[in-house]
PDB file of N, CA and C in Angstrom:
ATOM      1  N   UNK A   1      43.772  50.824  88.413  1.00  0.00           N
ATOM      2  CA  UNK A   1      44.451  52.032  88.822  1.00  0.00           C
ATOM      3  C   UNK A   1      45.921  51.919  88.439  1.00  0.00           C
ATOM      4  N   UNK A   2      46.628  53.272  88.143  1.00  0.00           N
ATOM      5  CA  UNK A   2      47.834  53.193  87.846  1.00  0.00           C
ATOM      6  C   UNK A   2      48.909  53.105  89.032  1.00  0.00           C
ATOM      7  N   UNK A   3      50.013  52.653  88.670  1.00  0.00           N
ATOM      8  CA  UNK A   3      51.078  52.182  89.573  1.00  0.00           C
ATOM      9  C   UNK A   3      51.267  53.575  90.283  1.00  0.00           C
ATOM     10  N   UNK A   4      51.484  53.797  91.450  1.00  0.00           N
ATOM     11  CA  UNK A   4      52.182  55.104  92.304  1.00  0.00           C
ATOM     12  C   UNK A   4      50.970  55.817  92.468  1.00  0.00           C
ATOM     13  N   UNK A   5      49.763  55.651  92.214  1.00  0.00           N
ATOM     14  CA  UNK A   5      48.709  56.586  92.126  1.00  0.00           C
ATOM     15  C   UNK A   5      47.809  56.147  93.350  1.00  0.00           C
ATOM     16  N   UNK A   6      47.343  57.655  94.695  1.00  0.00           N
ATOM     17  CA  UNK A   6      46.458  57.435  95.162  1.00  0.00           C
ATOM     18  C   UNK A   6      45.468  57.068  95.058  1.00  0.00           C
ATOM     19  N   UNK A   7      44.584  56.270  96.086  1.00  0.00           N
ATOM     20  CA  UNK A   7      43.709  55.559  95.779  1.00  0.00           C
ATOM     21  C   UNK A   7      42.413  56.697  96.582  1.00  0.00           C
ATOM     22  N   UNK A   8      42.545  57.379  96.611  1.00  0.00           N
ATOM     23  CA  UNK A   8      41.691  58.453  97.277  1.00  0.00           C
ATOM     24  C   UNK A   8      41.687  59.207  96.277  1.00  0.00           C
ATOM     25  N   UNK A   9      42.879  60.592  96.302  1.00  0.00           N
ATOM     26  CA  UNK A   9      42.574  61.394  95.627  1.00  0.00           C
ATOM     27  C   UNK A   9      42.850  61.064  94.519  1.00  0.00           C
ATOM     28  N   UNK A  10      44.091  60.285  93.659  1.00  0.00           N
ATOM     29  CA  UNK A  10      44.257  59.543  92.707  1.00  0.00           C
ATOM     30  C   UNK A  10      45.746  61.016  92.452  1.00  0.00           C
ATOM     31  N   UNK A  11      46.182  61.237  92.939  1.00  0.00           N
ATOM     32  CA  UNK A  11      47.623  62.002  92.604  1.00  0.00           C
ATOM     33  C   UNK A  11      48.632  60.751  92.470  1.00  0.00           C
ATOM     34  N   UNK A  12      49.690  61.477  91.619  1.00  0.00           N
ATOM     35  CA  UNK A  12      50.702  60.086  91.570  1.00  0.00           C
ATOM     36  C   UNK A  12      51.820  60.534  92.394  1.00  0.00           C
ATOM     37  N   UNK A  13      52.317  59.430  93.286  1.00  0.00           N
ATOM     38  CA  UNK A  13      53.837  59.831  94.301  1.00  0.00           C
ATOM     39  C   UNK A  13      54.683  59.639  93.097  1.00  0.00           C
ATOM     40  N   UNK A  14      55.950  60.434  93.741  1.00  0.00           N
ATOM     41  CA  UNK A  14      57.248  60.620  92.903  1.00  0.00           C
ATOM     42  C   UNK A  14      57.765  58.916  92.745  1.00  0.00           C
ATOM     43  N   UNK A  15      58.583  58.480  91.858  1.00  0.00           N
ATOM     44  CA  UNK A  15      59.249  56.578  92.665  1.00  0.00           C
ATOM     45  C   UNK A  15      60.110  56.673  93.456  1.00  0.00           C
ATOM     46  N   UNK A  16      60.640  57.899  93.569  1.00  0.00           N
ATOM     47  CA  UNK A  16      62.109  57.587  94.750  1.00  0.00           C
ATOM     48  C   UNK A  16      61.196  57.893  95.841  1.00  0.00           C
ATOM     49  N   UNK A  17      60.201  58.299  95.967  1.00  0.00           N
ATOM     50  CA  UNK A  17      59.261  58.619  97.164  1.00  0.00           C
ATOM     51  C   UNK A  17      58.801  57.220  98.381  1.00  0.00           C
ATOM     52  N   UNK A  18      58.162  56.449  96.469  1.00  0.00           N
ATOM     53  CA  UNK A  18      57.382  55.363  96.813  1.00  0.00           C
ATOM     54  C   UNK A  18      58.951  53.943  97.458  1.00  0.00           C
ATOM     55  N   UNK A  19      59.889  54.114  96.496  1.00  0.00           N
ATOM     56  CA  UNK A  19      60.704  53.216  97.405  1.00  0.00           C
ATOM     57  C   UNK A  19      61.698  53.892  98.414  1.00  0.00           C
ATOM     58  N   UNK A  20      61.645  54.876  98.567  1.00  0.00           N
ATOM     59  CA  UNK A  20      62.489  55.317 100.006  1.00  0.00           C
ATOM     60  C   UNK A  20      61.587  55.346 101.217  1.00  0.00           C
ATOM     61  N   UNK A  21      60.110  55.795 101.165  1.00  0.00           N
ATOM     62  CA  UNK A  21      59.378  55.729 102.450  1.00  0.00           C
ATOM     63  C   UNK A  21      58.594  54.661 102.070  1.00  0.00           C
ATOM     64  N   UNK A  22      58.617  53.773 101.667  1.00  0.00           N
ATOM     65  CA  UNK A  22      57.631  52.620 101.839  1.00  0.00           C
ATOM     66  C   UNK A  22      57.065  51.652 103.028  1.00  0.00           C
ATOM     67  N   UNK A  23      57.157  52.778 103.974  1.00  0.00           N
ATOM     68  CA  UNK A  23      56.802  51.979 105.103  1.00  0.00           C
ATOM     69  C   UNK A  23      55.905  52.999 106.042  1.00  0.00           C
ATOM     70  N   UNK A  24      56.367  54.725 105.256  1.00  0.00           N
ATOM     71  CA  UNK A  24      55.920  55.749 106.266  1.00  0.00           C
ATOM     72  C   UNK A  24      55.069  56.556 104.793  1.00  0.00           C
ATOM     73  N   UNK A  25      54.374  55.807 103.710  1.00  0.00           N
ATOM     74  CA  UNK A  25      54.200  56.638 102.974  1.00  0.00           C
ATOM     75  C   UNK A  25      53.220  57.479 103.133  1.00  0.00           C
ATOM     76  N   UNK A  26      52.792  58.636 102.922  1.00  0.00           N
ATOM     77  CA  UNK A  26      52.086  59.981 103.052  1.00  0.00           C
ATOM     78  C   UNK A  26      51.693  60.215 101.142  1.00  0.00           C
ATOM     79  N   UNK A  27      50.850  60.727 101.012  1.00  0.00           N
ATOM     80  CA  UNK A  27      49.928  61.388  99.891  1.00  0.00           C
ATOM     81  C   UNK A  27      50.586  62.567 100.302  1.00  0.00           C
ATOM     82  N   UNK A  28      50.870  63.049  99.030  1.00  0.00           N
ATOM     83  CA  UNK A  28      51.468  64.450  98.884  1.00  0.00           C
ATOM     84  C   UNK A  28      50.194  65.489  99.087  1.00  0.00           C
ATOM     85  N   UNK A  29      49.230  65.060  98.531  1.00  0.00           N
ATOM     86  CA  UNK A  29      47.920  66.225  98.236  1.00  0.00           C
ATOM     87  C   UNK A  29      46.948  66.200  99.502  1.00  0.00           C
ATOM     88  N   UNK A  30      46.595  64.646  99.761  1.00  0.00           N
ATOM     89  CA  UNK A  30      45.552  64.584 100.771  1.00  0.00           C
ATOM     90  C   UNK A  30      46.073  64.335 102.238  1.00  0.00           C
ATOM     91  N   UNK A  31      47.165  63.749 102.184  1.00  0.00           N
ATOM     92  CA  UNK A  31      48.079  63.892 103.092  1.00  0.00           C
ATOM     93  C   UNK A  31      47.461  62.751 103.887  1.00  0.00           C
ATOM     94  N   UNK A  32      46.663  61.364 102.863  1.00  0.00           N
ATOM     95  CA  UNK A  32      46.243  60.413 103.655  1.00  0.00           C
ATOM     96  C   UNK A  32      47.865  59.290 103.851  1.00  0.00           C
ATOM     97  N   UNK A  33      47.484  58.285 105.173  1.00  0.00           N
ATOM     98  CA  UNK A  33      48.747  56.949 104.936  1.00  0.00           C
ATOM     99  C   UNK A  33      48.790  56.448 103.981  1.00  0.00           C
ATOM    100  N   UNK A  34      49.554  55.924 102.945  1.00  0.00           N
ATOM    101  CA  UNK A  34      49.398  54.977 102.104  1.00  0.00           C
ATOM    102  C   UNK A  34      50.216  53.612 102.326  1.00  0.00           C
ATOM    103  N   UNK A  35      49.716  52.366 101.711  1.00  0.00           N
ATOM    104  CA  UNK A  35      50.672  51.213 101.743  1.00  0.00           C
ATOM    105  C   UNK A  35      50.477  50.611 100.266  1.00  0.00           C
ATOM    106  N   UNK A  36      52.328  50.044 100.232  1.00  0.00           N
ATOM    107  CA  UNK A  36      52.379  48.946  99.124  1.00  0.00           C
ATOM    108  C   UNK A  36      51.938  47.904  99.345  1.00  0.00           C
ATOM    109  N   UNK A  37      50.668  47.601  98.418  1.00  0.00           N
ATOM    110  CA  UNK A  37      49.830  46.662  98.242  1.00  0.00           C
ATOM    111  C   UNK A  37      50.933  45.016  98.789  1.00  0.00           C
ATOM    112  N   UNK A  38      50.340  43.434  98.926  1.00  0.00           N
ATOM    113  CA  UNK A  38      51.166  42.609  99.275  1.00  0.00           C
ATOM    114  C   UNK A  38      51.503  42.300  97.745  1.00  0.00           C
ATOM    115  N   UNK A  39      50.707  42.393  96.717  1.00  0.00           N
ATOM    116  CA  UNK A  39      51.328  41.928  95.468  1.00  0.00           C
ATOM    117  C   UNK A  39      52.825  42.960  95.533  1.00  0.00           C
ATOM    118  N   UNK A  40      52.585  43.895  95.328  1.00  0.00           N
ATOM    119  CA  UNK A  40      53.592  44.899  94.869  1.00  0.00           C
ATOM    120  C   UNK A  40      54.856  44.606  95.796  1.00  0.00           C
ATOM    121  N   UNK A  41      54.438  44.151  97.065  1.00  0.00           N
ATOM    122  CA  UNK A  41      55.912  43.517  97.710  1.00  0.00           C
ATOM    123  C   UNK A  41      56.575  42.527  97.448  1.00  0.00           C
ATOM    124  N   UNK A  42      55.578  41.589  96.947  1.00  0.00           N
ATOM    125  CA  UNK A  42      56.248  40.387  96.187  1.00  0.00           C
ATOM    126  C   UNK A  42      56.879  40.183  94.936  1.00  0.00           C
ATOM    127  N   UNK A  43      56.365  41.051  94.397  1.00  0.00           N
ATOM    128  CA  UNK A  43      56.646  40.735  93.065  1.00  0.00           C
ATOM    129  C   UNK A  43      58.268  41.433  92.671  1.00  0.00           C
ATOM    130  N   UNK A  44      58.692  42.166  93.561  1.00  0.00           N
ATOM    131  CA  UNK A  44      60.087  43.155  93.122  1.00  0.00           C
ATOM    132  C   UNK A  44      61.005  41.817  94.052  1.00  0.00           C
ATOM    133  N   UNK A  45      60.572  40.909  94.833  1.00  0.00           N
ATOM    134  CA  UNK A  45      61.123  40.531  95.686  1.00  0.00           C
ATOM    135  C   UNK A  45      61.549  39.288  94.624  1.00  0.00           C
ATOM    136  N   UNK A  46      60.501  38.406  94.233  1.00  0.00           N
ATOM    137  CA  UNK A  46      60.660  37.269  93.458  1.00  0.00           C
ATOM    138  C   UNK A  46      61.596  37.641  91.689  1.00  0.00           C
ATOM    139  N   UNK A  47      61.139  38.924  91.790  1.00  0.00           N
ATOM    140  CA  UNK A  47      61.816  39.299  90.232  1.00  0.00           C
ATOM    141  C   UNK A  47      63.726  39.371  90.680  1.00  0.00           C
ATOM    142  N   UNK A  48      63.584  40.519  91.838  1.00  0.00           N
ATOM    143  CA  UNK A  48      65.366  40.279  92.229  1.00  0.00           C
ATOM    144  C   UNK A  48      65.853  39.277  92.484  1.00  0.00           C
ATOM    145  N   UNK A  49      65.518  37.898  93.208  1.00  0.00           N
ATOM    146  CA  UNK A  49      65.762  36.617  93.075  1.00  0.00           C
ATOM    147  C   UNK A  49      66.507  35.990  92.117  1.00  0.00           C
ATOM    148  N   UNK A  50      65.033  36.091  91.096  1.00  0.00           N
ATOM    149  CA  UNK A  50      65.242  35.507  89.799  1.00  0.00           C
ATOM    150  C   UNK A  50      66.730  36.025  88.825  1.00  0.00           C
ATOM    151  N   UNK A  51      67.031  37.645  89.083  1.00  0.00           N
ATOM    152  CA  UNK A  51      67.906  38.131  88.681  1.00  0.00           C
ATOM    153  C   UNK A  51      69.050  37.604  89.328  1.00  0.00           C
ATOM    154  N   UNK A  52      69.120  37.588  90.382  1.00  0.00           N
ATOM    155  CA  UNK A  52      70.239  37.655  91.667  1.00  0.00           C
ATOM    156  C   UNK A  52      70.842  35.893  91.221  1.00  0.00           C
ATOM    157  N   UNK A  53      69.966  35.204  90.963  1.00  0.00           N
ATOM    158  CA  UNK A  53      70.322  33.638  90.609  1.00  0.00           C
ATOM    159  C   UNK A  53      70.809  33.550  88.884  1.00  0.00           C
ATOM    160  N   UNK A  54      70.010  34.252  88.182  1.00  0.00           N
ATOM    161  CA  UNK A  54      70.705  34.794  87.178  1.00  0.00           C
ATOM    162  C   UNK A  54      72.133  35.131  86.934  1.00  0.00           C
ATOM    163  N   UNK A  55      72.265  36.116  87.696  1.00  0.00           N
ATOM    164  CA  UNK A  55      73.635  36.983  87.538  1.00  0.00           C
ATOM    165  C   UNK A  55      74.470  35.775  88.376  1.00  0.00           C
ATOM    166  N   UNK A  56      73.775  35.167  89.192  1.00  0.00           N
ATOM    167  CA  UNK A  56      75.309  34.240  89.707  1.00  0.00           C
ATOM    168  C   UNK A  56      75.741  32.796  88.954  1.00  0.00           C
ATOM    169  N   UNK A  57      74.499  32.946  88.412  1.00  0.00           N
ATOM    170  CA  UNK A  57      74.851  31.178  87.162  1.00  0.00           C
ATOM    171  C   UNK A  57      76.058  31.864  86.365  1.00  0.00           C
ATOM    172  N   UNK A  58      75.789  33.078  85.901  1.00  0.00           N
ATOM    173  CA  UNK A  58      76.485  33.502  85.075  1.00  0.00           C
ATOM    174  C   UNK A  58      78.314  34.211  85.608  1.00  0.00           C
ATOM    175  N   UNK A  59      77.935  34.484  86.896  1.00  0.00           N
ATOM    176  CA  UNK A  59      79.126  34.897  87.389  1.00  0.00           C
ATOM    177  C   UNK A  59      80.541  33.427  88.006  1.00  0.00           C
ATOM    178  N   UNK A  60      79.696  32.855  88.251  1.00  0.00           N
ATOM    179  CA  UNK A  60      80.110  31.497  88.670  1.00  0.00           C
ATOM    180  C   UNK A  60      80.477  30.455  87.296  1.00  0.00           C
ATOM    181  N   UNK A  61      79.938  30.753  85.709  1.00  0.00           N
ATOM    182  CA  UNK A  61      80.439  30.208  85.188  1.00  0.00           C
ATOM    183  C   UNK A  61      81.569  30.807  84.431  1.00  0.00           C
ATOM    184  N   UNK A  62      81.666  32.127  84.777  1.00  0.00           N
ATOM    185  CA  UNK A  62      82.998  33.099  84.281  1.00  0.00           C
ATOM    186  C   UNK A  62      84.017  32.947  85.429  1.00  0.00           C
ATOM    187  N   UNK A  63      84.101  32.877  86.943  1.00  0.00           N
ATOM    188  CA  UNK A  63      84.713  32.837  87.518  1.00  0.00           C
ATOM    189  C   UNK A  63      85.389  31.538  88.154  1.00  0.00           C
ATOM    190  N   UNK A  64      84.779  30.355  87.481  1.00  0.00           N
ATOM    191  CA  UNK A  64      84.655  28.875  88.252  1.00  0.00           C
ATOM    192  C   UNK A  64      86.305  28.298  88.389  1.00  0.00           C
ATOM    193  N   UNK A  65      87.002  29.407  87.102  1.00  0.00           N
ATOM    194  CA  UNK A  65      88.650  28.304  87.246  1.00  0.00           C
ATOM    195  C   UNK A  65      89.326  29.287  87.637  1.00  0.00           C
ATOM    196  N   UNK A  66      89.002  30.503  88.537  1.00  0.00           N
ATOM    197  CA  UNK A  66      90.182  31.337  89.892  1.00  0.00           C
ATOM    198  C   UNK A  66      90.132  30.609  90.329  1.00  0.00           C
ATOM    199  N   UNK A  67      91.527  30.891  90.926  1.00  0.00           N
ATOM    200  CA  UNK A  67      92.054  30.259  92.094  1.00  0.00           C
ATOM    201  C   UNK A  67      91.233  30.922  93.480  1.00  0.00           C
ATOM    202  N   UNK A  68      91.575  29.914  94.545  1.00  0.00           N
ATOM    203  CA  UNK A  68      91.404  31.102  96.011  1.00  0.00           C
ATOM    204  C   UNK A  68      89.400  31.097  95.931  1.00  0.00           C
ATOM    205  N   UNK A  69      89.485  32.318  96.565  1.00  0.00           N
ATOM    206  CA  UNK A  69      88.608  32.518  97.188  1.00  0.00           C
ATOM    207  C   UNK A  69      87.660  33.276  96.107  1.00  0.00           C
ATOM    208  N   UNK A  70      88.610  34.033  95.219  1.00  0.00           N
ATOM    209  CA  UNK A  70      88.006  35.038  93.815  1.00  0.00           C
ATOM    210  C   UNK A  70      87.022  33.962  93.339  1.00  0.00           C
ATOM    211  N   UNK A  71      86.539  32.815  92.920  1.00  0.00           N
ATOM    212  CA  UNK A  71      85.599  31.918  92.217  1.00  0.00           C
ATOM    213  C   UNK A  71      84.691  31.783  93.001  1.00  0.00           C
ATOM    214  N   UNK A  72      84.379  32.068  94.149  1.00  0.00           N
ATOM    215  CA  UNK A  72      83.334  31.808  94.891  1.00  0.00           C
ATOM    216  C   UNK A  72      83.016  32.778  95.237  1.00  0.00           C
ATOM    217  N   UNK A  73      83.432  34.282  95.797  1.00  0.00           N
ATOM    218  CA  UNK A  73      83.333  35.419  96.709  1.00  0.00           C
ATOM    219  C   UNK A  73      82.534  36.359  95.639  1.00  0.00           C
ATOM    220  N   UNK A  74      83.308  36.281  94.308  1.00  0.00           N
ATOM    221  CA  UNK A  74      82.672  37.385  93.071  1.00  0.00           C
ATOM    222  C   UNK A  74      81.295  36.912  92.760  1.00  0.00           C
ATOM    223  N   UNK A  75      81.062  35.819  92.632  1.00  0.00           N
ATOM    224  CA  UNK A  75      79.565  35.178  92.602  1.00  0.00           C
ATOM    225  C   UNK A  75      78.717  35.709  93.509  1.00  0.00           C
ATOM    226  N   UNK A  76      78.786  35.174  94.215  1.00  0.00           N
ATOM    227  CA  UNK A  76      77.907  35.701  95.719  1.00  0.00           C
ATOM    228  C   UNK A  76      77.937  37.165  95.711  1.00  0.00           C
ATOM    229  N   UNK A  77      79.165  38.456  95.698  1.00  0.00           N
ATOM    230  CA  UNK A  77      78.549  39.666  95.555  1.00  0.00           C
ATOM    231  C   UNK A  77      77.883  40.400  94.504  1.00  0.00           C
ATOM    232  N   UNK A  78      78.047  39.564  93.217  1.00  0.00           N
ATOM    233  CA  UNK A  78      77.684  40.375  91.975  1.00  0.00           C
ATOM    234  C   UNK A  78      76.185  39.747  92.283  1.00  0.00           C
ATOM    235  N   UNK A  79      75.725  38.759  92.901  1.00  0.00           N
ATOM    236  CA  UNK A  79      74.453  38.295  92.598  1.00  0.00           C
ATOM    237  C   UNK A  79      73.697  38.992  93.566  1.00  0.00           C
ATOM    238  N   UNK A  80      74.421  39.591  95.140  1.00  0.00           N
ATOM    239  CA  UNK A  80      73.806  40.226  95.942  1.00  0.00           C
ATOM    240  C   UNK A  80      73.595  41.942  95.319  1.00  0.00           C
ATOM    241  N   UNK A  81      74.417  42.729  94.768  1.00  0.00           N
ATOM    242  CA  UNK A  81      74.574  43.573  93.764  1.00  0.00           C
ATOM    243  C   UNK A  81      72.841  43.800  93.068  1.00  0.00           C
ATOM    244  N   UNK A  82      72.868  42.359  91.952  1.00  0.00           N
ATOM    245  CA  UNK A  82      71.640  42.549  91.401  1.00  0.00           C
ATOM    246  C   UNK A  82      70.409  42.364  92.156  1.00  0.00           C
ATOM    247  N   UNK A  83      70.602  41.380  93.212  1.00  0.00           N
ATOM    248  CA  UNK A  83      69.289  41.617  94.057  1.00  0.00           C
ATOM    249  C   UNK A  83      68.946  43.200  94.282  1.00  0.00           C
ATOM    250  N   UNK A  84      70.091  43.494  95.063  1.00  0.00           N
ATOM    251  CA  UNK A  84      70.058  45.114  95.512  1.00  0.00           C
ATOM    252  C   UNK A  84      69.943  46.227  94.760  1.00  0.00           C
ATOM    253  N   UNK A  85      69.753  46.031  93.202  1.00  0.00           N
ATOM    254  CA  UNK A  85      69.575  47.086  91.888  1.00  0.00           C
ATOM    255  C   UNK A  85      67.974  46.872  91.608  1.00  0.00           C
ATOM    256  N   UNK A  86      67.780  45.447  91.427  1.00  0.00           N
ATOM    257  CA  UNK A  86      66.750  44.631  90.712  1.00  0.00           C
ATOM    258  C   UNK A  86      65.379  45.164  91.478  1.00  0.00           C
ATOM    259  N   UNK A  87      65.149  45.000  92.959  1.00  0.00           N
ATOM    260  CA  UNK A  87      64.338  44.972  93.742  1.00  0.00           C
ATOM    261  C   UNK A  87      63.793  46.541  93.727  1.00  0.00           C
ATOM    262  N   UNK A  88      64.334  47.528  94.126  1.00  0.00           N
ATOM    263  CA  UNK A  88      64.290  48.942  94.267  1.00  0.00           C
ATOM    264  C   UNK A  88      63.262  49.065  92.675  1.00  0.00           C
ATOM    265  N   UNK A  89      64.149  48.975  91.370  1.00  0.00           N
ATOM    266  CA  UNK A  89      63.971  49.956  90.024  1.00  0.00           C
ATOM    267  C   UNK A  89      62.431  48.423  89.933  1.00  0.00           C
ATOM    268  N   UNK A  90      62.098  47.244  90.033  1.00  0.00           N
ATOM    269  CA  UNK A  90      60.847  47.272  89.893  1.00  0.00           C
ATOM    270  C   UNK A  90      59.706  47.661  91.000  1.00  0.00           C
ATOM    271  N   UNK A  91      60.379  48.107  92.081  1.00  0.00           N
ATOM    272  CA  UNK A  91      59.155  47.966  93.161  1.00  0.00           C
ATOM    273  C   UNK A  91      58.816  49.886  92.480  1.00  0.00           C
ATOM    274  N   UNK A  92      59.483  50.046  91.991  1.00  0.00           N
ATOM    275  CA  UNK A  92      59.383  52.074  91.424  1.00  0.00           C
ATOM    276  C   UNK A  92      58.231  51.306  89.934  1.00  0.00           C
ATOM    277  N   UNK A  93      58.068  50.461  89.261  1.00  0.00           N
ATOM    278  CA  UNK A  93      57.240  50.858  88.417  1.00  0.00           C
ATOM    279  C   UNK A  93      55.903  49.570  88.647  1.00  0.00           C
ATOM    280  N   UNK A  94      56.149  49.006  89.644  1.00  0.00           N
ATOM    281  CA  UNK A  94      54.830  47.848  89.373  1.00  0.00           C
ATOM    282  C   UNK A  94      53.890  48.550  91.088  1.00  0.00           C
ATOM    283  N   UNK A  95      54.433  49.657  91.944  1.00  0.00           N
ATOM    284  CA  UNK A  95      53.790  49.824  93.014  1.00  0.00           C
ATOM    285  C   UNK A  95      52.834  50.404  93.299  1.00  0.00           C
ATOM    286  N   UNK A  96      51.688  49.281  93.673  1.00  0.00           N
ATOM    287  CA  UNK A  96      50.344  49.940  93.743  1.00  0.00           C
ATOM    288  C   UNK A  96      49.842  50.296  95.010  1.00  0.00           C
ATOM    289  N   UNK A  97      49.553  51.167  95.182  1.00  0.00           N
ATOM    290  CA  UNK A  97      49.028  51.828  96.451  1.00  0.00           C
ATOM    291  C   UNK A  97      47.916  51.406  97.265  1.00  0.00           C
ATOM    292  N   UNK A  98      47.586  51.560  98.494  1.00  0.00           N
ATOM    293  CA  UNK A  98      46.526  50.920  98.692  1.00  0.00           C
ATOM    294  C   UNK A  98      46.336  51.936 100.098  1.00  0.00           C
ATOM    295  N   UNK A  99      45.536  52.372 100.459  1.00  0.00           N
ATOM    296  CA  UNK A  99      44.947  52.974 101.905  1.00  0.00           C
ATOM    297  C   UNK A  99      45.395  52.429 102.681  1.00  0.00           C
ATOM    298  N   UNK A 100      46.285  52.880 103.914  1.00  0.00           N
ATOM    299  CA  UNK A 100      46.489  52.523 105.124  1.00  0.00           C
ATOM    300  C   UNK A 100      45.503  52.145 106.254  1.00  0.00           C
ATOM    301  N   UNK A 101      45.396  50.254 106.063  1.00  0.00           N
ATOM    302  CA  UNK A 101      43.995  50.763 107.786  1.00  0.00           C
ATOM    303  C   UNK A 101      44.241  51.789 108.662  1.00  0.00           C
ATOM    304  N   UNK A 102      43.511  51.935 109.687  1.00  0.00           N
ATOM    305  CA  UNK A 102      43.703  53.465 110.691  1.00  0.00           C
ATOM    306  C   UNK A 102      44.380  52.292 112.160  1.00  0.00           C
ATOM    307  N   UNK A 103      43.752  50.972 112.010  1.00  0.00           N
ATOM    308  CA  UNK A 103      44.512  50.155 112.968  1.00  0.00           C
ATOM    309  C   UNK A 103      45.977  50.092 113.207  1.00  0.00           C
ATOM    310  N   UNK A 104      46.674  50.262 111.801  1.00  0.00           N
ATOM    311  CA  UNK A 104      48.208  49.865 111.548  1.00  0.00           C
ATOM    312  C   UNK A 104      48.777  51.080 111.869  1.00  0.00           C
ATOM    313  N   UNK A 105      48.406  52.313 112.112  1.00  0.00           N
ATOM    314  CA  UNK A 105      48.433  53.472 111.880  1.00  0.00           C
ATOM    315  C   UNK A 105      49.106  53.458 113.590  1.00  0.00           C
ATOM    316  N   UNK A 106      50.669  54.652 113.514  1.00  0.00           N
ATOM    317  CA  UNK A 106      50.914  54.265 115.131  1.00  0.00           C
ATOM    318  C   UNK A 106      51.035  56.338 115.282  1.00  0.00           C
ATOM    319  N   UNK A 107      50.836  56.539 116.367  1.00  0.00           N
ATOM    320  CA  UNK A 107      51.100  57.953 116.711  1.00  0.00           C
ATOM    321  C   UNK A 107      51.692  58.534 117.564  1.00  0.00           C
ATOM    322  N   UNK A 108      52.201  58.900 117.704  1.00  0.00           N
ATOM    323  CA  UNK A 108      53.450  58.996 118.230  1.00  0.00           C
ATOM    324  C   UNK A 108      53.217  60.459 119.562  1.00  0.00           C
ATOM    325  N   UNK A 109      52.936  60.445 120.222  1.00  0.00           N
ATOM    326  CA  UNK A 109      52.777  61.695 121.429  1.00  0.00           C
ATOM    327  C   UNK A 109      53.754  61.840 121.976  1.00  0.00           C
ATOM    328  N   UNK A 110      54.481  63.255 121.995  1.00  0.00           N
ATOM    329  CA  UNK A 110      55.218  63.582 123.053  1.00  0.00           C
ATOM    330  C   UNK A 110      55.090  64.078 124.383  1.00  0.00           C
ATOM    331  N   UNK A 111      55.493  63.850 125.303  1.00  0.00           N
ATOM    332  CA  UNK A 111      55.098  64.254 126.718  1.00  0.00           C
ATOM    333  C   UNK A 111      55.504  65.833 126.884  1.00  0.00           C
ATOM    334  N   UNK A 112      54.987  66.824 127.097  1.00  0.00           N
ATOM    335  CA  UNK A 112      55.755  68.058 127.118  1.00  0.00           C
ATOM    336  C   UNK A 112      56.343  68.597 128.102  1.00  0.00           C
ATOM    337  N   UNK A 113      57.608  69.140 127.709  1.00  0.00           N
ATOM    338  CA  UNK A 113      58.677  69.168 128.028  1.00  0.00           C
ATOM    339  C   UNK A 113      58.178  69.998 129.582  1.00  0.00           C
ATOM    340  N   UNK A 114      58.921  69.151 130.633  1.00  0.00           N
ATOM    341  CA  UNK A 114      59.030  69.317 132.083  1.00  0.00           C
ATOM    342  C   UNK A 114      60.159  70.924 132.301  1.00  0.00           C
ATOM    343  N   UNK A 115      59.713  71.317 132.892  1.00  0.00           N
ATOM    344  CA  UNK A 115      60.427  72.583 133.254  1.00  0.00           C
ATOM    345  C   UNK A 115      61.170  72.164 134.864  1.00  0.00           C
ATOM    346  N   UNK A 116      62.262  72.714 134.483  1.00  0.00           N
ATOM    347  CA  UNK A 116      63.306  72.512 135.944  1.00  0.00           C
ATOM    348  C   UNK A 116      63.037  73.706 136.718  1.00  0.00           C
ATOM    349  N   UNK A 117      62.736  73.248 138.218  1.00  0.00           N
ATOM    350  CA  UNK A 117      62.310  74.478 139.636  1.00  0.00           C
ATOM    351  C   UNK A 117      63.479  75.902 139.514  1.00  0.00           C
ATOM    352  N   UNK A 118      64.830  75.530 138.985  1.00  0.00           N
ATOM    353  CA  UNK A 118      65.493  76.721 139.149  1.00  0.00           C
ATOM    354  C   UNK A 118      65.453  77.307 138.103  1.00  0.00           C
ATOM    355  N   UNK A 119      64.753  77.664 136.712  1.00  0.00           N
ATOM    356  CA  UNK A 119      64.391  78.391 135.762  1.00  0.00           C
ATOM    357  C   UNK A 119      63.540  79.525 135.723  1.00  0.00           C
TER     358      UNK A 119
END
């Protein structure tokens, strides 16, 4: 099956869909739960890593002879940076969908609204 594509009706979610609600996702058509598979969580996770350690070998060997605090501080945010770019733009093209059990599934009831005696 293709990445973003229900596993029911087989419609594809938008990607800003699939990584902004990835926790509350909904089928646009069938309007079933959906979840990101455990591969699909891992894999954006271990890839930003890999980047994030990347970008700081490299930031740390451009920044290593500042003075102060600049040689150590620019490392650490440019590498948190690419975690925080890296993770999002692959979990949008490797995310595979998978049916929500009905167990995990929470519902939410409201109590209806009490009326006050002097109304």
């Amino acid at each position: 099956m293709s990445a973003r594509q229900c596993p029911n009706c087989f419609a594809f979610l938008p990607p800003g869909q699939v990584v902004v609600y990835s926790y509350d996702l909904v089928c646009p058509n069938c309007q079933h739960p959906l979840e990101i598979s455990a591969l699909s969580r891992n894999l954006p996770a271990y890839a930003s890593l890999v980047a994030g350690a990347i970008v700081w070998w490299l930031a740390s060997a451009h920044y290593s002879g500042q003075p102060g605090a600049l040689g150590w501080v620019l490392p650490l945010l440019l590498s948190y940076l690419a975690f925080s770019i890296v993770a999002p733009l692959v979990l949008m093209f490797t995310a595979d969908l998978t049916l929500k059990p009905l167990d995990s599934i929470v519902f939410q009831y409201q109590a209806p609204a009490s009326h006050h005696p002097s109304h």
